[in-house]
Protein backbone atom coordinates (compact mmCIF):
# COMPACT_ATOMS: atom_id res chain seq x y z
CA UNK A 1 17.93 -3.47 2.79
CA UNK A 2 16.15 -1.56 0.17
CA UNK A 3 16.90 -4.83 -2.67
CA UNK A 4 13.46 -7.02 -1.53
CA UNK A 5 13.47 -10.65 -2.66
CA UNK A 6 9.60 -11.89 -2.28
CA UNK A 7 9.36 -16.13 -1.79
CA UNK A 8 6.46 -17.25 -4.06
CA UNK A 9 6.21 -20.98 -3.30
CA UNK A 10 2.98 -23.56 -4.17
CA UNK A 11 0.84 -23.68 -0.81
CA UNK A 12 1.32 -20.00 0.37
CA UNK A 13 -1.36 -17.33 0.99
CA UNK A 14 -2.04 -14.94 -2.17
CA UNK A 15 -3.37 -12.13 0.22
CA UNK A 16 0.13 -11.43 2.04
CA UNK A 17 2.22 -12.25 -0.73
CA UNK A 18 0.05 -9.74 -3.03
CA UNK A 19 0.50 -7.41 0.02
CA UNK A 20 3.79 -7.11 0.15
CA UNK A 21 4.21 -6.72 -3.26
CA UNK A 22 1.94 -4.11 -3.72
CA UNK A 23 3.94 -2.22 -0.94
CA UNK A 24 7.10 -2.63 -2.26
CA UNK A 25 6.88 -2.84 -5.97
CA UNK A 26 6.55 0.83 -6.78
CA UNK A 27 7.01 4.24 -4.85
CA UNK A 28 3.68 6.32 -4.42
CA UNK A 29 2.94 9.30 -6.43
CA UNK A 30 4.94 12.30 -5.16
CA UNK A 31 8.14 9.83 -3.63
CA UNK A 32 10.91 10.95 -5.78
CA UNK A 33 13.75 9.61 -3.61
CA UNK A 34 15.05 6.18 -3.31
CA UNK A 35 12.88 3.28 -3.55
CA UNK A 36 13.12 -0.51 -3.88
CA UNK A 37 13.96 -3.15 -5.90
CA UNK A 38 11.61 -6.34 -5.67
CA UNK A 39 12.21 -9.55 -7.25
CA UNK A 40 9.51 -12.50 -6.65
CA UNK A 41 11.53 -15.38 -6.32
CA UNK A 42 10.00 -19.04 -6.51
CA UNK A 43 10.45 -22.78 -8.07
CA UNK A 44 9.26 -21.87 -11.89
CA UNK A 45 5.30 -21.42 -11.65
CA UNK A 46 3.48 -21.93 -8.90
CA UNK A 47 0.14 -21.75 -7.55
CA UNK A 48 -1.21 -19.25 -5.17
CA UNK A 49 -4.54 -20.18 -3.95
CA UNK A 50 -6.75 -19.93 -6.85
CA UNK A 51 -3.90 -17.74 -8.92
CA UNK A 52 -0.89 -18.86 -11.11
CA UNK A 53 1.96 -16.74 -10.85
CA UNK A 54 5.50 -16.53 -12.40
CA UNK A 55 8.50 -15.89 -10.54
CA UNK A 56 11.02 -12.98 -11.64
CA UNK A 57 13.64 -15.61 -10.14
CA UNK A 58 14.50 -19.26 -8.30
CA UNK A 59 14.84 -19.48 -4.81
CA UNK A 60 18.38 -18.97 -5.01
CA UNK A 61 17.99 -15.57 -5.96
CA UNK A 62 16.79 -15.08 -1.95
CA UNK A 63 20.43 -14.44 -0.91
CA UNK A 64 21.82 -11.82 -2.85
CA UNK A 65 18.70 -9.77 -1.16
CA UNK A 66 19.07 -7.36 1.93
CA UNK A 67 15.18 -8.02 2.95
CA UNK A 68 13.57 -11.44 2.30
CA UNK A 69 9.95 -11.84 2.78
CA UNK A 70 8.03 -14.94 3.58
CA UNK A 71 4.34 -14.45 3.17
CA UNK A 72 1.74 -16.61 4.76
CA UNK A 73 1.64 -20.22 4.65
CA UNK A 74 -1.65 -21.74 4.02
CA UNK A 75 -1.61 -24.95 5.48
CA UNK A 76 0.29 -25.05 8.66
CA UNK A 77 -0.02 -28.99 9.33
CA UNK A 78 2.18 -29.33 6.15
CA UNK A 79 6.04 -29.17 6.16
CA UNK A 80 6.94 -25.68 4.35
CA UNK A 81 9.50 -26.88 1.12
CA UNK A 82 12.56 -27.77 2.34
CA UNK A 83 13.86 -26.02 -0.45
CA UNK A 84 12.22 -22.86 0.95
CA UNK A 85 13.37 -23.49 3.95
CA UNK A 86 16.97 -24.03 3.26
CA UNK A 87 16.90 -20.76 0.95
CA UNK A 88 15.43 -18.53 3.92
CA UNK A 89 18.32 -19.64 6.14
CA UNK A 90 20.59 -19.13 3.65
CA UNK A 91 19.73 -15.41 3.25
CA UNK A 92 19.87 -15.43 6.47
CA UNK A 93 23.53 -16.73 6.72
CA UNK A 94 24.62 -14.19 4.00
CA UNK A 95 23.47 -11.30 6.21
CA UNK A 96 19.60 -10.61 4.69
CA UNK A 97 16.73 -9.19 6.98
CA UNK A 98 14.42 -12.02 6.82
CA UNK A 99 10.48 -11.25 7.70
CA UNK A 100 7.50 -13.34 7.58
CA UNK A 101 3.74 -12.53 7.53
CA UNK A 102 0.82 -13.90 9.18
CA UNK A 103 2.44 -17.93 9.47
CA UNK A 104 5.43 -17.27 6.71
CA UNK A 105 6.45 -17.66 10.64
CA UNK A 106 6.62 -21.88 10.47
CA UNK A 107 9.16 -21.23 7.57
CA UNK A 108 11.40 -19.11 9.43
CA UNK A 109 10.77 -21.35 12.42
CA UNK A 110 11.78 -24.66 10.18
CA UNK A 111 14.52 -23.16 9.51
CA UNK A 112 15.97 -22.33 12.94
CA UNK A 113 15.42 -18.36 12.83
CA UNK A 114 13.09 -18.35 15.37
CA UNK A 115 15.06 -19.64 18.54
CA UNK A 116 15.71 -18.06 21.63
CA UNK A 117 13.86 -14.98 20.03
CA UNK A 118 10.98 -13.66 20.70
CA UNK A 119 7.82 -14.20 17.67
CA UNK A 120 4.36 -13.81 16.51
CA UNK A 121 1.82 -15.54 13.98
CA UNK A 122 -1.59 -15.27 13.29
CA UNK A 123 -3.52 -15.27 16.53
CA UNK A 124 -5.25 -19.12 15.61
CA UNK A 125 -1.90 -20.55 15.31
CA UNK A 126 0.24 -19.07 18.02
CA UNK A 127 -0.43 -22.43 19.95
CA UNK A 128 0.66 -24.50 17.30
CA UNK A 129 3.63 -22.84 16.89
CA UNK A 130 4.71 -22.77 20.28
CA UNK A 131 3.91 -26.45 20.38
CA UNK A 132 5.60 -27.27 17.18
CA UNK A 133 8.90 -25.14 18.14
CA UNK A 134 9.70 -24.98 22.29
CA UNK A 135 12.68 -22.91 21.60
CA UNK A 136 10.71 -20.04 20.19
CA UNK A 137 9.00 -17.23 23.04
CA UNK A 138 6.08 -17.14 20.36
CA UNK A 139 3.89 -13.65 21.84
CA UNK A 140 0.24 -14.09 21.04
CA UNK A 141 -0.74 -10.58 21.86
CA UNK A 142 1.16 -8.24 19.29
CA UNK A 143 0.68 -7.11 15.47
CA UNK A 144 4.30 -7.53 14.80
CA UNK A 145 7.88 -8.66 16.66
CA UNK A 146 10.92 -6.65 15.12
CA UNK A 147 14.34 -8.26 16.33
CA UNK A 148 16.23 -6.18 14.17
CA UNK A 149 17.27 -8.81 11.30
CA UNK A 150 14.24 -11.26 12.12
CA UNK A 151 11.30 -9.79 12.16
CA UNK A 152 7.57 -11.43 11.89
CA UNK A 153 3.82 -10.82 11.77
CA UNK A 154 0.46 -11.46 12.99
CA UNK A 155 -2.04 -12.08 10.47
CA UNK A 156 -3.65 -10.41 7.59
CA UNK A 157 -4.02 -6.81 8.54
CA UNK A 158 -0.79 -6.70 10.53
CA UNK A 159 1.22 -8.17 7.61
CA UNK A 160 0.91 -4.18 6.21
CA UNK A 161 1.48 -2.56 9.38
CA UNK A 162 5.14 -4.52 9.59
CA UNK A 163 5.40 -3.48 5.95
CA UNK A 164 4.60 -0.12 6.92
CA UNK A 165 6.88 -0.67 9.59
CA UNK A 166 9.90 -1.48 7.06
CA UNK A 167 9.26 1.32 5.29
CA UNK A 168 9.68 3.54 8.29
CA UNK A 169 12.89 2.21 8.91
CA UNK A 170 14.26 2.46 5.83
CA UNK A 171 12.83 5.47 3.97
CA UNK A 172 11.60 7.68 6.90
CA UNK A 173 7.70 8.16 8.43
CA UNK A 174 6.82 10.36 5.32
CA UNK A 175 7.23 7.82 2.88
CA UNK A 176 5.28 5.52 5.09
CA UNK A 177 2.83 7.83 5.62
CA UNK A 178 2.62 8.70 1.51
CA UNK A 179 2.18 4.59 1.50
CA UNK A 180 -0.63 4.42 3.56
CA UNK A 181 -1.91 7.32 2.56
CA UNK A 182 -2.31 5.45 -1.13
CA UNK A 183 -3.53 1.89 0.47
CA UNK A 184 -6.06 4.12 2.73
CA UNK A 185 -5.11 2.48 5.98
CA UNK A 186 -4.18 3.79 8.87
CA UNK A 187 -0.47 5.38 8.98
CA UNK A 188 1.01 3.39 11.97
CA UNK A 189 -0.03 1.20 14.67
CA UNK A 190 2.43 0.32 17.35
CA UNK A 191 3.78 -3.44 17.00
CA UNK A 192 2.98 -3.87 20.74
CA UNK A 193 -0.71 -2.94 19.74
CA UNK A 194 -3.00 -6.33 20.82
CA UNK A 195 -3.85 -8.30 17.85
CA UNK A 196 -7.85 -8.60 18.30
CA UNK A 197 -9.21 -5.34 18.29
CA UNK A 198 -13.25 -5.31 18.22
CA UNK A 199 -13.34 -2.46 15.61
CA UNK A 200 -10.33 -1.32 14.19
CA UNK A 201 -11.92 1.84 12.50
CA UNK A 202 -15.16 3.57 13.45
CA UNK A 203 -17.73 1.76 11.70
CA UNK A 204 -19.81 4.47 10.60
CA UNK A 205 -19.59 8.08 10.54
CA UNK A 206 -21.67 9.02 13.46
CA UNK A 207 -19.01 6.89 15.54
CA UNK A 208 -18.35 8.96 18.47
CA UNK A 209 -14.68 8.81 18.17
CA UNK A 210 -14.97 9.33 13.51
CA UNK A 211 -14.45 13.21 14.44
CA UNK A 212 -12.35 13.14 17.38
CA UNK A 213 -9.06 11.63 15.68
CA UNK A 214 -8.97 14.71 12.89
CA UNK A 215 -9.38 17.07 15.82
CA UNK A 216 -6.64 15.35 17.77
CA UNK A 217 -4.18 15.39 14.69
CA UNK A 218 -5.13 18.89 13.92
CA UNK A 219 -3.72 19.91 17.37
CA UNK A 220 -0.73 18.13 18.52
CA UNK A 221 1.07 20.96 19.51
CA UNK A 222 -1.49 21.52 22.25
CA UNK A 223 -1.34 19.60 25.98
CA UNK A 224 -4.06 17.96 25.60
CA UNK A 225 -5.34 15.57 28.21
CA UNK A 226 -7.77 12.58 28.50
CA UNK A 227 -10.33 15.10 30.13
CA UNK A 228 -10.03 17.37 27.36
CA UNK A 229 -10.59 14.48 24.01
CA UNK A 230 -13.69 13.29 26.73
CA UNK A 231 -15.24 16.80 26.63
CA UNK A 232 -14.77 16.98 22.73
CA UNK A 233 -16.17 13.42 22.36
CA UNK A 234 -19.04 14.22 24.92
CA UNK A 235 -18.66 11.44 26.99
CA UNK A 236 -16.95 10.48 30.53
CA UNK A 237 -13.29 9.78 30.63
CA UNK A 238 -14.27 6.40 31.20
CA UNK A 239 -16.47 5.51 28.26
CA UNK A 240 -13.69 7.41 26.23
CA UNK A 241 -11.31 4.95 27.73
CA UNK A 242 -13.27 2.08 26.27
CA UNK A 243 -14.24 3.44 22.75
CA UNK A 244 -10.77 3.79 22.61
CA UNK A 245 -9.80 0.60 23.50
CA UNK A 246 -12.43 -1.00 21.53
CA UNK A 247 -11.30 0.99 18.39
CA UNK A 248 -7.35 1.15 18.38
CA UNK A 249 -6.10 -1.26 21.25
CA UNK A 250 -4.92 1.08 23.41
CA UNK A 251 -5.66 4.11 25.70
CA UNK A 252 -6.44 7.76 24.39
CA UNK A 253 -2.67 8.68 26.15
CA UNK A 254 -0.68 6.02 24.55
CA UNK A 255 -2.37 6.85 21.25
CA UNK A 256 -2.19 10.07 21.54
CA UNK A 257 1.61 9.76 22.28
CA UNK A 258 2.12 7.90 19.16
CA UNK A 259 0.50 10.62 16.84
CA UNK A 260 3.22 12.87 18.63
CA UNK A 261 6.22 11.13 18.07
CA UNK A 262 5.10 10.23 14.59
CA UNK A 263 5.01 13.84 13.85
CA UNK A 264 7.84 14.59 15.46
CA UNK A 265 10.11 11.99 13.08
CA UNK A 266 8.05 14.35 9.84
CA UNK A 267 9.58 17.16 11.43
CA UNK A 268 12.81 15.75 12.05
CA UNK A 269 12.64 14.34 7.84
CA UNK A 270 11.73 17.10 6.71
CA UNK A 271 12.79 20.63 8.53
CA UNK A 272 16.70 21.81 10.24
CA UNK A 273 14.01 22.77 13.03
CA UNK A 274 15.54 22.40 16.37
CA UNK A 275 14.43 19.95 18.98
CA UNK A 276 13.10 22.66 21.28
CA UNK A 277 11.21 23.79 18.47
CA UNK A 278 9.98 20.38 17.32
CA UNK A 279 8.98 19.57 21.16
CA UNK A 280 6.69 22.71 21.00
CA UNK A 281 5.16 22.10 17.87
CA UNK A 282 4.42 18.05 18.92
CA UNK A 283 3.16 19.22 22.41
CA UNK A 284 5.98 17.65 24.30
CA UNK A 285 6.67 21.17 26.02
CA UNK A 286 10.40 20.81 26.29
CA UNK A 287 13.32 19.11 24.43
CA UNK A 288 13.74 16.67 27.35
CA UNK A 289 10.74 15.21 27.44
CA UNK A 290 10.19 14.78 23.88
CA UNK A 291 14.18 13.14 23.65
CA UNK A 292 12.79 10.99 26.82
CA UNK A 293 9.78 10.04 24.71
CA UNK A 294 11.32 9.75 21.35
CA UNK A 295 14.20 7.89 22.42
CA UNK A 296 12.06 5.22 24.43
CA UNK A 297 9.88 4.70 21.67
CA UNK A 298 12.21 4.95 18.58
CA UNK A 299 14.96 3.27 20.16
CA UNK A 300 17.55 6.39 19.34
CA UNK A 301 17.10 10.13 20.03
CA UNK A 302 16.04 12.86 17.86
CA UNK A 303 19.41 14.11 16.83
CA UNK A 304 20.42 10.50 15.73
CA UNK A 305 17.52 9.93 13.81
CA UNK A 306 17.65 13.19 11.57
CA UNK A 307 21.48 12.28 10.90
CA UNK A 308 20.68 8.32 10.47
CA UNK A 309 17.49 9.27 7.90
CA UNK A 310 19.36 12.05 6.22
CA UNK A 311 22.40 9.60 5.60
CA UNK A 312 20.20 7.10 4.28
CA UNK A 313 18.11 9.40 1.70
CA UNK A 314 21.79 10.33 0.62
């Protein structure tokens, strides 16, 4: 999956496509371990918005990749290229991981990706993509949709966190993390996370939530509980609740949840630690509730992630 074939067609969006590649194209300082190999593939030159840009490759070149990504598409009443199109679904055919941005989604839904599975776009065109293509359960709601080999985006913004999300999957949360750490963004955010969040970061420093996520981080291994981040914040549980909402998407739990699990796959990456061991330093308590936890979130548990990341750094 690591060998990344970027589509660089006239008509696309230069902020996704320059996105991706800026993900992909080279490891972050302090990576030494495998990274990828990106080729941007298009018809010759082509036009990005206001930039010209020359392909690596042609289209063809889209599949001998194992990950092909489709960035945004600029004009959504217009018919993607149907040599574009054909190209995506023949990567897909040859057993590529196909993922689109923001509304690359109309290309993989032109070329038959998309049905009977379950999709996101851009939150202004999730209408006309449900319109335009009845077969497709197109979610309005979420920053990304992984289905395993088809996977797609909402817009802007949640193009990196499914980029971020690839990475995860492929090289392990501490390489994602060393990734955002170098765009300065936010290390993960759920796919399921809503799409239209008010503020996604504090928007000043005096934010009454700006100090309470360091203090958070800096004590996972504690059981902290909604009453306890309230009395740090110095606020009621309630208007907690809401800050939170306002600012992440989701509830100081769930959030607080995530940070845990996310360390817990660092721990698993990086240290022979045990899981009993890893469950007390994540503030899980116990190895069965942070398997219970991992497992539901990850999708495998804690023991088959260590082997499955070690395998693949091998």
């Amino acid at each position: 999956m690591t060998t990344v074939a970027l589509a660089a067609t006239d008509g696309m969006l230069h902020f996704e496509l320059s996105l991706a590649h800026e993900v992909f194209a080279a490891a972050p300082d302090g990576v030494t371990g495998p990274w990828y190999d990106l080729t941007v593939c298009g018809p010759a030159a082509v036009r990005i918005g206001r930039f010209r840009m020359e392909p690596d490759a042609g289209l063809d070149r889209l599949r001998h990749a194992g990950t092909v990504i489709v960035p945004g598409w600029a004009d959504v009443d217009e018919a993607p290229p149907a040599g574009l199109v054909d190209a995506v679904r023949e990567a897909h055919e040859a057993g590529a991981r196909v993922v689109s941005l923001c509304t690359g989604a109309f290309v993989l839904a032109a070329a038959g990706l998309l049905d009977g599975l379950r999709a996101t776009t851009h939150w202004a065109h999730t209408g006309e993509l449900a319109a335009r293509h009845p077969l497709v359960e197109v979610d309005p709601d979420v920053l990304y949709v992984d289905n395993g080999r088809v996977l797609t985006s909402a817009g802007k913004a949640a193009a990196l966190d499914l980029c971020l999300h690839l990475v995860r999957l492929d090289l392990g949360a501490s390489v994602a993390n060393a990734v955002a750490r170098r765009l300065v963004v936010p290390p993960h955010r759920a796919g399921g996370q809503a799409q239209f969040v008010t503020a996604p970061v504090p928007d000043r420093d005096d934010h009454p939530l700006a100090a309470l996520f360091p203090w958070i981080i800096e004590r996972l291994d504690q059981p902290l509980t909604v009453a306890d981040l309230a009395r740090r914040a110095g606020m009621s549980s309630r208007h907690l609740g809401r800050h939170f909402r306002a600012v992440t998407g989701t509830t100081p739990l769930q959030w607080l949840l995530t940070q845990r699990i996310r360390h817990a796959q660092e721990l698993l990456e990086q240290t022979d630690d045990s899981v009993d061991t890893i469950a007390a330093a994540t503030g899980m308590g116990t190895a069965t509730t942070l398997r219970r936890h991992f497992n539901r979130t990850v999708g495998v548990p804690p023991d088959a992630y260590r082997r499955t990341f070690r395998s693949r750094t091998r």
